[in-house]
Structure formats: structure tokens, C-alpha cells
Protein backbone atom coordinates (compact mmCIF):
# COMPACT_ATOMS: atom_id res chain seq x y z
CA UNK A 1 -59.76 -76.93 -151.31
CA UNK A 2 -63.67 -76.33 -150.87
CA UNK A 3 -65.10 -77.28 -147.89
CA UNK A 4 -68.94 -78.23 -148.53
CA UNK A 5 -71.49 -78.05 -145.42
CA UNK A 6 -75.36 -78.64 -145.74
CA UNK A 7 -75.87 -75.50 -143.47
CA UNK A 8 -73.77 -71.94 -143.48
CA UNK A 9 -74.37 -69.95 -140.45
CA UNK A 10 -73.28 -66.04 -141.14
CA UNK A 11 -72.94 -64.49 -137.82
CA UNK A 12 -72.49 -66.52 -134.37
CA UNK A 13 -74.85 -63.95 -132.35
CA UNK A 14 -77.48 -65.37 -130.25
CA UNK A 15 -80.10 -66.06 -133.05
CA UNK A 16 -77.27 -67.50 -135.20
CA UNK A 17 -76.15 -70.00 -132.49
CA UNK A 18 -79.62 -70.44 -131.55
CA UNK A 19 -80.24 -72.34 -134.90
CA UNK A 20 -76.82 -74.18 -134.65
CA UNK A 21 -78.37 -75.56 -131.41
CA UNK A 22 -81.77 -76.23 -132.55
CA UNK A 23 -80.41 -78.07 -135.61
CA UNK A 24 -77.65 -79.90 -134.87
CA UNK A 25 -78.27 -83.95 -134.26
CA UNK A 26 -80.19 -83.79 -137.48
CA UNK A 27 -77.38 -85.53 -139.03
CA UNK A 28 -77.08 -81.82 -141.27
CA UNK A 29 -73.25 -80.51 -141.70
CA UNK A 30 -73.39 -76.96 -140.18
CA UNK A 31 -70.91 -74.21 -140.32
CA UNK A 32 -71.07 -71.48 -138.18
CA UNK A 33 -68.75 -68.11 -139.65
CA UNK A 34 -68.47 -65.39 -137.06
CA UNK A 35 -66.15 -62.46 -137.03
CA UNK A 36 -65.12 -62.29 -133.14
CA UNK A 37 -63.71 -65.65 -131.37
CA UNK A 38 -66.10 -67.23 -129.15
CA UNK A 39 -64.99 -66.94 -126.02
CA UNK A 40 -63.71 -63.44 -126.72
CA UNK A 41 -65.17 -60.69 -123.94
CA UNK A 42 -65.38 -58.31 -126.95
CA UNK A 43 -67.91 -60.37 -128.72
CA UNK A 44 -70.49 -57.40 -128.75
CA UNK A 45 -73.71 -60.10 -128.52
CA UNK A 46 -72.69 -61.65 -125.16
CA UNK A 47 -72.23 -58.75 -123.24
CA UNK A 48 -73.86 -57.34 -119.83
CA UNK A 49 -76.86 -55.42 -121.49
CA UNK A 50 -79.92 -57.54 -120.64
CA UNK A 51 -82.57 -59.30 -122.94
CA UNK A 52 -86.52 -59.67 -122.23
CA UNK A 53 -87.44 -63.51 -123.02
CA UNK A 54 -90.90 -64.28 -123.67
CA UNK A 55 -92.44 -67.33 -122.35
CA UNK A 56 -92.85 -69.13 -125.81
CA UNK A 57 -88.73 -68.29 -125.70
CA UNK A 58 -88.24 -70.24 -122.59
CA UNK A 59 -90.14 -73.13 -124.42
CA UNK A 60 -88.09 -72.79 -127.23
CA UNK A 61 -84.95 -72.58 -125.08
CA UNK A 62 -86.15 -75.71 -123.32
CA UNK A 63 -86.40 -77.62 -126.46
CA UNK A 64 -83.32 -76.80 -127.46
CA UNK A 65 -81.68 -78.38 -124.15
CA UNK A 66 -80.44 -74.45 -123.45
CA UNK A 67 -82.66 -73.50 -120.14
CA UNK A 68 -81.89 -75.69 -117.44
CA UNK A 69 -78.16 -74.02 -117.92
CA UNK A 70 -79.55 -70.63 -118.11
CA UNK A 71 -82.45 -70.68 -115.40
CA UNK A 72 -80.34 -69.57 -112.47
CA UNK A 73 -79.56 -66.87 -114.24
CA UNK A 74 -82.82 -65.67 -115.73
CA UNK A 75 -84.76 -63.58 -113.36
CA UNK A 76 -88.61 -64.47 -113.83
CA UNK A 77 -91.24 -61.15 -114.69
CA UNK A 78 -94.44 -61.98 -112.92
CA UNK A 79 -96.24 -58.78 -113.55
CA UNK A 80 -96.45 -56.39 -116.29
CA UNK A 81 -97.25 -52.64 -115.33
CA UNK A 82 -98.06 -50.26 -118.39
CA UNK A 83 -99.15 -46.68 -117.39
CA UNK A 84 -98.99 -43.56 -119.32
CA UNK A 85 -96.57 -40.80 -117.53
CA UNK A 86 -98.73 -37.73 -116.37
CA UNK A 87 -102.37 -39.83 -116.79
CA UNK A 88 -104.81 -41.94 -115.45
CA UNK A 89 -104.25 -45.08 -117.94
CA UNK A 90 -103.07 -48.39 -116.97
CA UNK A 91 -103.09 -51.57 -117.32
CA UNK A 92 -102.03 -55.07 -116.11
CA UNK A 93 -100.59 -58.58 -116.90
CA UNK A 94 -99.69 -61.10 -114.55
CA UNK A 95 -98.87 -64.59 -114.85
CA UNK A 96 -102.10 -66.32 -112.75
CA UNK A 97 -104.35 -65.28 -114.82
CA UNK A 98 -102.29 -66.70 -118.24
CA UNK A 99 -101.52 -70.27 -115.74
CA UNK A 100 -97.75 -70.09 -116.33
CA UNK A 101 -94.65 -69.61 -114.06
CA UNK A 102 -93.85 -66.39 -115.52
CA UNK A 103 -95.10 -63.82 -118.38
CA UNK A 104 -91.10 -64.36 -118.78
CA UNK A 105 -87.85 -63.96 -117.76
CA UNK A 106 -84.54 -61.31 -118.35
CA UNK A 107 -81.07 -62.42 -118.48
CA UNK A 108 -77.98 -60.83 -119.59
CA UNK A 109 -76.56 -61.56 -122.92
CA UNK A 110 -73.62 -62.83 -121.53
CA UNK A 111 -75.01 -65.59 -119.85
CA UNK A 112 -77.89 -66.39 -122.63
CA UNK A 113 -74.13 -66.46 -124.80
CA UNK A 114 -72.29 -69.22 -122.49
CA UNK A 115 -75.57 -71.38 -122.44
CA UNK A 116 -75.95 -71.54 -126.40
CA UNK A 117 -72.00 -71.44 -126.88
CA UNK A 118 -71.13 -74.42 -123.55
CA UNK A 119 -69.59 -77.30 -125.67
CA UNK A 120 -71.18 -76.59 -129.14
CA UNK A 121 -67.26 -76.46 -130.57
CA UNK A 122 -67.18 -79.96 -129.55
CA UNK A 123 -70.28 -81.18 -131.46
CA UNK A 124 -69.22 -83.44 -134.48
CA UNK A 125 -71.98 -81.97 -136.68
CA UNK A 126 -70.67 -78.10 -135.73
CA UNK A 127 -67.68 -76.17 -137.65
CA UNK A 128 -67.10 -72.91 -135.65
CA UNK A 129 -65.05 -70.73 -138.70
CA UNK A 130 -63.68 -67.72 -136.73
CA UNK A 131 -62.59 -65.21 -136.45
CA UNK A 132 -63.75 -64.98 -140.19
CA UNK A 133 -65.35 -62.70 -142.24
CA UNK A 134 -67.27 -62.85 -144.98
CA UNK A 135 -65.78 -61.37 -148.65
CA UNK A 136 -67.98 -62.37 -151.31
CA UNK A 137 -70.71 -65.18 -151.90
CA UNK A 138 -72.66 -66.05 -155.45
CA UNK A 139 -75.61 -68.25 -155.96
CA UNK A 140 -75.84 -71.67 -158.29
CA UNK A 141 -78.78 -73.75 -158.96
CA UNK A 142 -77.03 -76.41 -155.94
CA UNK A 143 -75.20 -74.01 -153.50
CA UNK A 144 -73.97 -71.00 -152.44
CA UNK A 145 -70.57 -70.49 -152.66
CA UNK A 146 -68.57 -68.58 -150.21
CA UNK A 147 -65.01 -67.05 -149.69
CA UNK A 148 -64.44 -66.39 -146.20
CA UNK A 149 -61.28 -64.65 -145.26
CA UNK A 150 -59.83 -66.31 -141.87
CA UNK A 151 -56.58 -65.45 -140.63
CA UNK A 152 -55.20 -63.26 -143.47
CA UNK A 153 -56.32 -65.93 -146.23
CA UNK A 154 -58.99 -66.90 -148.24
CA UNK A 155 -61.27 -70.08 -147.25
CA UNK A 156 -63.37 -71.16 -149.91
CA UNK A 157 -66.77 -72.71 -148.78
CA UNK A 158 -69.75 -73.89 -150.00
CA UNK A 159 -73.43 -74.92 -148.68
CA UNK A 160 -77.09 -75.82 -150.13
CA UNK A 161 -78.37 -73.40 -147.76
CA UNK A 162 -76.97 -69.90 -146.19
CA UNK A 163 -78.25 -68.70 -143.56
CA UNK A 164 -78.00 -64.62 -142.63
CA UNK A 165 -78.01 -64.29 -138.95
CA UNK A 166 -75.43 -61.25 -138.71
CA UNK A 167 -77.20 -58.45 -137.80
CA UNK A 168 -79.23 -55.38 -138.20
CA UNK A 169 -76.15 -54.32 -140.77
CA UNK A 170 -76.40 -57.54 -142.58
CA UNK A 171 -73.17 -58.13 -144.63
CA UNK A 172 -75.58 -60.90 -146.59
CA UNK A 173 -78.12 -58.53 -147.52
CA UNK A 174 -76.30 -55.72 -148.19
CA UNK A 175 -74.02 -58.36 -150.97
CA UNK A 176 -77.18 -59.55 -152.43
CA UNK A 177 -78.38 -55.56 -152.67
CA UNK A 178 -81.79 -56.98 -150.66
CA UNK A 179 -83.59 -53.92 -149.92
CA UNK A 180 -85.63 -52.85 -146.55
CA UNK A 181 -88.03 -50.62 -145.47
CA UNK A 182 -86.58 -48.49 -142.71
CA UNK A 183 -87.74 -45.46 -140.67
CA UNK A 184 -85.90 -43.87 -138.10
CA UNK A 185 -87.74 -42.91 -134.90
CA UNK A 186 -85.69 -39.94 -133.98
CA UNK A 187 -85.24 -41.68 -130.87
CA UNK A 188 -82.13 -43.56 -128.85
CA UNK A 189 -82.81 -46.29 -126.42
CA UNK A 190 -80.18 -45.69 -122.91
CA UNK A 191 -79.70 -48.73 -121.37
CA UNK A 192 -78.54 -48.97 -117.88
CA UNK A 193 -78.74 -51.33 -114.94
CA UNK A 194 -80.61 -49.80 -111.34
CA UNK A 195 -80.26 -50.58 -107.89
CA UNK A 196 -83.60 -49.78 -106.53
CA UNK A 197 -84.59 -48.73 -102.86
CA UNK A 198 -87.98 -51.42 -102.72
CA UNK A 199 -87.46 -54.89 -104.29
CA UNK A 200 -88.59 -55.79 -107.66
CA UNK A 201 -91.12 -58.49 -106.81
CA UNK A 202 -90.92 -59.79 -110.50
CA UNK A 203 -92.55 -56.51 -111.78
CA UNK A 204 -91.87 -55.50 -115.05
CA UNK A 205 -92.34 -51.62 -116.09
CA UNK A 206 -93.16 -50.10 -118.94
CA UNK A 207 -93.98 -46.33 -118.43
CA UNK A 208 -94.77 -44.43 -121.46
CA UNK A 209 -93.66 -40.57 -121.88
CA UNK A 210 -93.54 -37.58 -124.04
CA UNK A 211 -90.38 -38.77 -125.54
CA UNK A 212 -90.50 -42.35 -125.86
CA UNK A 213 -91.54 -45.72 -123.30
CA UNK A 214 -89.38 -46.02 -120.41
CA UNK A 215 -89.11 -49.69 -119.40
CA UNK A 216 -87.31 -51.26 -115.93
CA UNK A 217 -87.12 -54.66 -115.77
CA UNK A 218 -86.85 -56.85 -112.96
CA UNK A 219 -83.25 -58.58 -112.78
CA UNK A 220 -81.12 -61.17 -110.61
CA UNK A 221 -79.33 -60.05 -107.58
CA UNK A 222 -82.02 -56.92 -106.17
CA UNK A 223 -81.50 -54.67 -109.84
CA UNK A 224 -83.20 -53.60 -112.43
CA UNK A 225 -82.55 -53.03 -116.10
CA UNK A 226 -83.21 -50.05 -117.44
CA UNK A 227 -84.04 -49.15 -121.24
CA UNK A 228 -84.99 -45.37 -121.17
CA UNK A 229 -86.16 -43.94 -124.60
CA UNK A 230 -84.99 -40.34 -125.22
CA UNK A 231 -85.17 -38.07 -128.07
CA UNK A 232 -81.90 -38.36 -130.05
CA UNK A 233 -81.42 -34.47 -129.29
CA UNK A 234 -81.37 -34.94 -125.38
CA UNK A 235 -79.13 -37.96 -125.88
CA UNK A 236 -75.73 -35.94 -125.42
CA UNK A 237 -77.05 -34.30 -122.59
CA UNK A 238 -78.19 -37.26 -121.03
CA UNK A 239 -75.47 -39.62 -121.50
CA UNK A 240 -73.15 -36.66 -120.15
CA UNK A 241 -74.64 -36.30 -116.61
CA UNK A 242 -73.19 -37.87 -113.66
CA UNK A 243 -74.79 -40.63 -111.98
CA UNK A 244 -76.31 -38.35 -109.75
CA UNK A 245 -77.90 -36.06 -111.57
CA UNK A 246 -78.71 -39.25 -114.15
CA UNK A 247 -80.50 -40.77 -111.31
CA UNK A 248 -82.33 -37.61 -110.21
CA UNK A 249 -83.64 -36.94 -113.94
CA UNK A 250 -84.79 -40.71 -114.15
CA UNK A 251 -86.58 -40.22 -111.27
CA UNK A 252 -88.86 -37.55 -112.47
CA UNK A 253 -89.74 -39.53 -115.27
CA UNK A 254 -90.35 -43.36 -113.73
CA UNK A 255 -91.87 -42.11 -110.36
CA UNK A 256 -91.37 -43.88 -107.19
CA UNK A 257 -92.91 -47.46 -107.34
CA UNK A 258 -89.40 -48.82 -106.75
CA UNK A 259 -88.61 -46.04 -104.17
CA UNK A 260 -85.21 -44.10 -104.74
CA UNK A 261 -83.12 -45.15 -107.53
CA UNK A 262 -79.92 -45.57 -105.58
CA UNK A 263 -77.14 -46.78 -108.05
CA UNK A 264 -76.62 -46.82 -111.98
CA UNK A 265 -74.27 -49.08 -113.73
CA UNK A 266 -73.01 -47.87 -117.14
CA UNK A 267 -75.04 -46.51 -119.88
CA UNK A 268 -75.22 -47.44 -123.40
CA UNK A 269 -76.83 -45.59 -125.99
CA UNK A 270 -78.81 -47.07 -129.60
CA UNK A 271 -80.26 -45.16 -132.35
CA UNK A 272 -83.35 -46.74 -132.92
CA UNK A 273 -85.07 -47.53 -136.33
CA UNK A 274 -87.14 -49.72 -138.00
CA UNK A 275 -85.94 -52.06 -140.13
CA UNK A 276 -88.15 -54.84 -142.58
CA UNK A 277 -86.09 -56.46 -145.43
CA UNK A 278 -88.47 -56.51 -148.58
CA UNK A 279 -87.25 -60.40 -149.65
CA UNK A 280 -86.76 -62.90 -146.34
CA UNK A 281 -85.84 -65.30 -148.79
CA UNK A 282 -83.93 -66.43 -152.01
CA UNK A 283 -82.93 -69.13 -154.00
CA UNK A 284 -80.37 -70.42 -151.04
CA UNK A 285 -80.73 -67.95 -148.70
CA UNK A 286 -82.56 -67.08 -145.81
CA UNK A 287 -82.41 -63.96 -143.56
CA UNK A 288 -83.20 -64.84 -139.77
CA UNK A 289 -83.49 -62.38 -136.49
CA UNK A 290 -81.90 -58.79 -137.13
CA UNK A 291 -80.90 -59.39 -140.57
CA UNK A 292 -84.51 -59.56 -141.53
CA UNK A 293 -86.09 -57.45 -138.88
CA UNK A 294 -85.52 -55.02 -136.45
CA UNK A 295 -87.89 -53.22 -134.28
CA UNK A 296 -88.47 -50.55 -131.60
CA UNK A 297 -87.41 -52.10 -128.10
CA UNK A 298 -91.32 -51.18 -126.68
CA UNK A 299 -92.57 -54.73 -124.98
CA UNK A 300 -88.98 -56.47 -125.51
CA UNK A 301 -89.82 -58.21 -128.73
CA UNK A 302 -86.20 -58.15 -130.46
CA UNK A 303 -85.07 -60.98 -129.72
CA UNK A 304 -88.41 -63.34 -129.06
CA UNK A 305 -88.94 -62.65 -132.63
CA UNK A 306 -85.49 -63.60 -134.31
CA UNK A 307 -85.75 -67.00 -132.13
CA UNK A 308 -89.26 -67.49 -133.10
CA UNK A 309 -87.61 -67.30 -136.89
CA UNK A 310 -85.07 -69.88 -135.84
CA UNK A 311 -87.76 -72.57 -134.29
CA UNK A 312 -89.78 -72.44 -137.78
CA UNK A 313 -86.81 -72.83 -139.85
CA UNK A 314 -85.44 -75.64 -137.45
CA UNK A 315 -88.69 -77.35 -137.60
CA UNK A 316 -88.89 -77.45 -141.57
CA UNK A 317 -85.21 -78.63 -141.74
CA UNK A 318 -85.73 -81.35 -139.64
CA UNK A 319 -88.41 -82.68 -142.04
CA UNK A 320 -86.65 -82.53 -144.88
CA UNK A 321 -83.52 -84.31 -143.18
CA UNK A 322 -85.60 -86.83 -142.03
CA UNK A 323 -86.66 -87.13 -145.61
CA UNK A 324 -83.16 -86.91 -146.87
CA UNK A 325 -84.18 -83.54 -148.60
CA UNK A 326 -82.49 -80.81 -150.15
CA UNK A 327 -81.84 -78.47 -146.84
CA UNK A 328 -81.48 -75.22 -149.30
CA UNK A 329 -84.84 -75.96 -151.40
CA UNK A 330 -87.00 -73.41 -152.94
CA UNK A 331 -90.31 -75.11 -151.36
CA UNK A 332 -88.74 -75.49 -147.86
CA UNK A 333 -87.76 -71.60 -147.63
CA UNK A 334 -91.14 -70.44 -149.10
CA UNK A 335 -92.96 -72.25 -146.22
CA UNK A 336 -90.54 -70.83 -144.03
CA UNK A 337 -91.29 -67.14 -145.34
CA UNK A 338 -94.72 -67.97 -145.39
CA UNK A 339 -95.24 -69.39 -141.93
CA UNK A 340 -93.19 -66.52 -140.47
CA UNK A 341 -95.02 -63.50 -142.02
CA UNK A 342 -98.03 -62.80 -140.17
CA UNK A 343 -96.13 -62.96 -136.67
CA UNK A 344 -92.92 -61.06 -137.75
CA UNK A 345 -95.73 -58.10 -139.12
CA UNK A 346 -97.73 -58.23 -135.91
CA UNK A 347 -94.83 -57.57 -134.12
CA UNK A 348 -93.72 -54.41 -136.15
CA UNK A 349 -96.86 -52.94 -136.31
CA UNK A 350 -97.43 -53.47 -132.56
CA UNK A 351 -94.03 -52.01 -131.12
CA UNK A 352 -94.24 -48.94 -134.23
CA UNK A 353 -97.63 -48.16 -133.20
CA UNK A 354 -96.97 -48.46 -130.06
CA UNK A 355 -94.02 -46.00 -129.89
CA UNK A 356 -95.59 -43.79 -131.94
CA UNK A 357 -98.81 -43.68 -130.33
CA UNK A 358 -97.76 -43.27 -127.00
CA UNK A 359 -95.36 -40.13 -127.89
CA UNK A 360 -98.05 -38.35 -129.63
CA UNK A 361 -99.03 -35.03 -127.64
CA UNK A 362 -102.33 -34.12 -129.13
CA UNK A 363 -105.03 -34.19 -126.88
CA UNK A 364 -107.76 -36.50 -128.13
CA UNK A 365 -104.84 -39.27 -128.64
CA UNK A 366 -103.95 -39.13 -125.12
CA UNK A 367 -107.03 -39.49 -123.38
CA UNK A 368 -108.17 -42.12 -126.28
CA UNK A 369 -104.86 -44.25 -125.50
CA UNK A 370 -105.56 -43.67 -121.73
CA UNK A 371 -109.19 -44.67 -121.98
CA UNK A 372 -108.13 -48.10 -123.95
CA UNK A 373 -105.16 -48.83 -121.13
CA UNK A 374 -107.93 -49.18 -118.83
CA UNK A 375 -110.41 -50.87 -121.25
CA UNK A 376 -107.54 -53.60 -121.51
CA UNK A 377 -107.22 -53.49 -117.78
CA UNK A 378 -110.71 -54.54 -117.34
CA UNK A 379 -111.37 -57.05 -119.93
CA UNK A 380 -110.02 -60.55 -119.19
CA UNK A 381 -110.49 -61.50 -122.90
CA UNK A 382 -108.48 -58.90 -124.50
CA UNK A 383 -105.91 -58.99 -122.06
CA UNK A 384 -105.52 -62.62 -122.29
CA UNK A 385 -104.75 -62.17 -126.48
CA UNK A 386 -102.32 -59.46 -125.83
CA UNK A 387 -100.38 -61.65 -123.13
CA UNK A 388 -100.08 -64.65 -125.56
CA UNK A 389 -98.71 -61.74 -128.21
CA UNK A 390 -96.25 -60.70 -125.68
CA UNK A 391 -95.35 -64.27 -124.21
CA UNK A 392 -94.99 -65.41 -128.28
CA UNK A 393 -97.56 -68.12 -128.13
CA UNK A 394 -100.55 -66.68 -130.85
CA UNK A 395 -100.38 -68.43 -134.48
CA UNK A 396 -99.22 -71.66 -135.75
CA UNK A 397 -96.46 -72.84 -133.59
CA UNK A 398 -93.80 -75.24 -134.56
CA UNK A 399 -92.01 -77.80 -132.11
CA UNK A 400 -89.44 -76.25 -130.64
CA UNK A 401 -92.06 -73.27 -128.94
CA UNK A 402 -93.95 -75.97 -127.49
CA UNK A 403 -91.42 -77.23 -125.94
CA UNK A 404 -90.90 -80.40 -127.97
CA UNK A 405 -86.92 -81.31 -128.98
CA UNK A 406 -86.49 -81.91 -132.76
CA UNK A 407 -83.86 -84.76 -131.67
């Protein structure tokens, strides 16, 4: 028996049930495959380690009928602090000047997890197929066709359009031998949560330093989260220290705008790379958030860019469902691809020139990135572009990031 849906989800992450949300009510079939159940603990999306969400996200996330259930748990950033460790350049963004409640917000993954996941199951338009894993898939001129394995046996499925939202280590991409451009920073991002000796206030930090930007970011409940970029050969050594002597080395490098650093929850360590898949799209198939992109944590843009990639695609399937369209057309995913490039290659040349940039030691680089912190500091103009960039709202936008519900 062959189960037929006019959507396949691979992968039940955040950006993968982000789309689920955004699409169903179109009157589309959708089937969502993910390898971990979904109210497992071990589901390694929806776990404690934070996420930075633009303002454009919240907009999205409001369209989708996702925020009001995740607002009390979102701590708002009102200011953004950028300095250079060791030197005179700064700069600052706060959210008067931009005329919005907040530049955005962080929340845990867990709780951005229960707010996409609360009641989808129930949906009528919404198959939730897991745990299952994906074994093979192969491409007609109609649909994809897909055998799933689920519960020790085979599921056969198939769909006009599949959608890759599994990950960094796409199983979709790696089957359809799509290849990427990748270039590892030699660096690992350590990500911790702080308890702080002075409040927060809704300040966001990104310090840069001789071995990568060091971000806190203000969270519920008094902490901060912590994403501390080392060089992957101080990694052992750092991860290895107590909490103590963790703390004391953090210190040196953040400073003391939040006072002592009095607590440290655990620590997680990820090699960091960047990642651009050379074909977004195929006859069929379209790769969304990780799967098609991943870039350096600097600014928090990880996320805010695979949702961005889920409120295009939404937008164009709506259309054509209204229209009574093919869902998996050739036209509809080349729009897609073609709305989405300039904004996914912003955003990687931003955060790699960024991280790159700001690790460089040579002399005339430092005092030339130094001298253009301030520049930005002073120029209302220029600051005011690079907040939309950060807060996701330069570029075409489609419904959903302004807010407005496709049903």
C-alpha cells in the first residue's frame, strides 16, 4: 500500500515543523517523517541550548499563530553591543531608533519545539510518520517516491513535492549526491548558560576576540546564554575545566559589563563550518534551513534564515493551492530558489566575513575594523540597514514576515 501526500516533510526539526505550521489549512496533504518521536526529551532540536530570533522571525511566528504560545518564554534583546576585545571599536543597535518592541527575542529550543509541535498531531491535514527514517527515494515526472522504514518495516510513500528539512547532514542531499561548498573555520562554538552578577537589561553581546566572537545573550529568569567561539585546539582544554576556572577564563575574555559571572550551566561544544549546497532545488525537491545552508553562529542568523526559507516557500504554495496547482512544479520551486538567493548569500557572506575579519591579527585590519565599528556607531543611516539585515526585514518579503496568516 502507497500512501500519497501533496507535501513530504524530511526531518521534524524546527524549520521542518515550521513549514508544517505555515502550510497546513491550505487544504495540501502533508507528511511530516522524523526519526525521534515527538514528544521524546532526546529529540536533539528541542533541547535547552537557546536560539536568537530576529524580529522579521517573530512576524513570521505571529503569522503562523506560534507566538502568543511562545512569548512568555522569549526573552526580548533591546540593545545590541558589538566591541572588539583589546580596542577602541564599537558600536550600537537598539530598538528606538528601528520603532519596534525589540531588535528580537531568545528562547530555548525546547520551548520554540512545544509551540510549533502543541496539537499539530491532531490537525486533519498533518501525518506525523515517526520514529521513521528515511531508506531510499527516486524521482518521476509526478512524484517522488519514498520508502521510509518505521518500526522495523518498510512504508512506501509518495508526494508531488519533498521537502529536505533534516539537517546540516542532510540524508536528502547526500541520496541525491547534491554537492556543497563547505569550509571549516577551525573553530568550535561552546555554548553555555550564565548567571550574571548585574541584570541583563535586554542587552545583547557580541564581543569579538583573537579566536573567534564571543556572544551573551540576554535570557528569561536573570541568565544569559552564552556562545563562546574558541579555536578547535583550546576546545579540550576548555571544555575540561571546572566551572570555576571556566568562569574565571570567560571572564578575561567578556570583561565585566555584567559584573562577575557567578554560575555556568552545562557546556556544549560544535565544530563550526560553512556549509552552501550548490542546487537548492530539483525536479521535486527542495532543500530548506540547514539542509541548504549553514553558517557561522556570529549575529545569530541560523535559524532566522532557515524560517525565512520556510515563509517564501509557504507563500508560493499557498498560491498554487489556491489555484489548484501542482504543489511540486518546476516553475513554483524556481521562484522559490530565486526569491531566496540574494538573502540566503547576504547572510553567508556577512557572518564568514565577519568571523574571519574579526579574528584576523594583522595590524592595519584591526584598527580598519575598529575605525568602521565606530563609523557604524555614528551614522544613523548605515546602522539602520544593518539592523533590518539583522532583524530579517531587507528584500522582498512574503506574507508570513509581515505578519500576515496565509489562512
Amino acid at each position: 500500500m502507497t500512501d500519497d501526500y501533496d507535501i513530504l516533510i524530511i526531518g521534524g526539526g524546527m524549520v521542518g515543523a515550521s513549514l508544517a505550521r505555515s502550510i497546513n489549512g491550505l487544504g495540501l496533504k502533508i507528511g511530516v517523517v522524523e526519526a525521534w518521536p515527538f514528544n521524546s526529551d532526546l529529540q536533539p532540536s528541542y533541547d535547552d541550548r537557546v536560539i536568537a530570533l530576529s524580529w522579521g522571525t517573530r512576524l513570521i511566528l505571529q503569522g503562523m499563530g506560534v507566538w502568543e504560545r511562545l512569548s512568555g518564554e522569549a526573552e526580548p534583546i533591546s540593545d545590541i553591543h558589538i566591541s572588539d576585545r583589546g580596542h577602541f571599536g564599537f558600536a550600537r543597535l537598539n530598538n528606538r531608533d528601528e520603532a519596534v518592541e525589540a531588535l528580537g527575542y531568545v528562547a530555548t529550543a525546547r520551548a520554540l519545539g512545544q509551540a510549533l509541535l502543541k496539537d499539530l498531531e491532531q490537525e486533519p491535514d498533518v501525518d506525523l510518520l515517526c520514529p521513521a527514517s528515511l531508506k531510499s527515494l527516486s524521482v518521476s515526472d509526478d512524484f517522488v517516491e519514498v520508502n521510509l522504514e518505521e518500526a522495523g518495516e518498510v512504508r512506501r510513500v509518495r508526494t508531488a513535492l519533498l521537502v529536505a528539512a533534516d539537517g546540516g547532514d542532510s540524508a536528502v542531499r547526500g541520496r541525491l549526491a547534491i554537492s556543497s561548498k563547505e569550509q571549516a573555520y577551525g573553530q568550535t562554538a561552546i555554548i553555555a548558560n550564565i548567571t550574571t552578577e548585574r541584570p541583563h537589561q535586554g542587552v545583547a553581546y557580541e564581543r569579538f576576540t583573537d579566536s573567534g566572537p564571543l556572544a551573551m545573550l540576554p535570557m528569561t529568569e536573570g541568565r544569559s546564554s552564552l556562545v563562546w567561539t574558541a579555536k578547535d585546539e583550546q576546545v579540550t582544554e576548555v571544555m575540561a575545566l571546572d566551572e570555576t576556572a571556566f568562569l574565571e577564563r570567560l571572564q578575561t575574555r567578556f570583561g565585566y559589563r555584567l559584573g562577575h559571572l557567578t554560575k555556568c550551566g552545562k557546556r556544549f561544544a560544535y565544530p563550526l563550518k560553512l556549509r552552501q549546497a550548490n542546487e537548492h532545488v530539483r525536479p521535486r525537491i527542495a532543500l530548506i534551513g540547514n539542509a541548504a545552508h549553514t553558517v557561522h553562529p556570529v549575529t545569530g542568523q541560523g535559524f532566522n534564515l532557515g524560517i525565512r526559507d520556510v515563509a517564501v516557500l509557504a507563500d508560493l504554495l499557498a498560491d498554487v493551492s489556491a489555484e489548484q496547482g501542482d504543489p511540486g512544479s518546476m516553475d513554483l520551486l524556481q521562484r522559490y530558489a530565486d526569491w531566496r538567493r540574494r538573502d540566503q548569500n547576504a547572510v553567508a557572506m556577512i557572518t564568514d566575513t565577519l568571523a574571519r575579519l574579526f579574528a584576523n591579527p594583522l595590524t592595519p585590519l584591526r584598527l580598519a575594523r575598529n575605525v568602521a565599528l565606530l563609523g557604524l556607531d555614528s551614522t544613523p543611516g548605515l546602522k539602520h540597514l544593518v539592523a533590518r539585515q539583522f532583524m530579517g526585514l531587507n528584500g522582498r518579503l512574503p506574507r508570513l514576515a509581515r505578519g500576515i496568516p496565509l489562512v
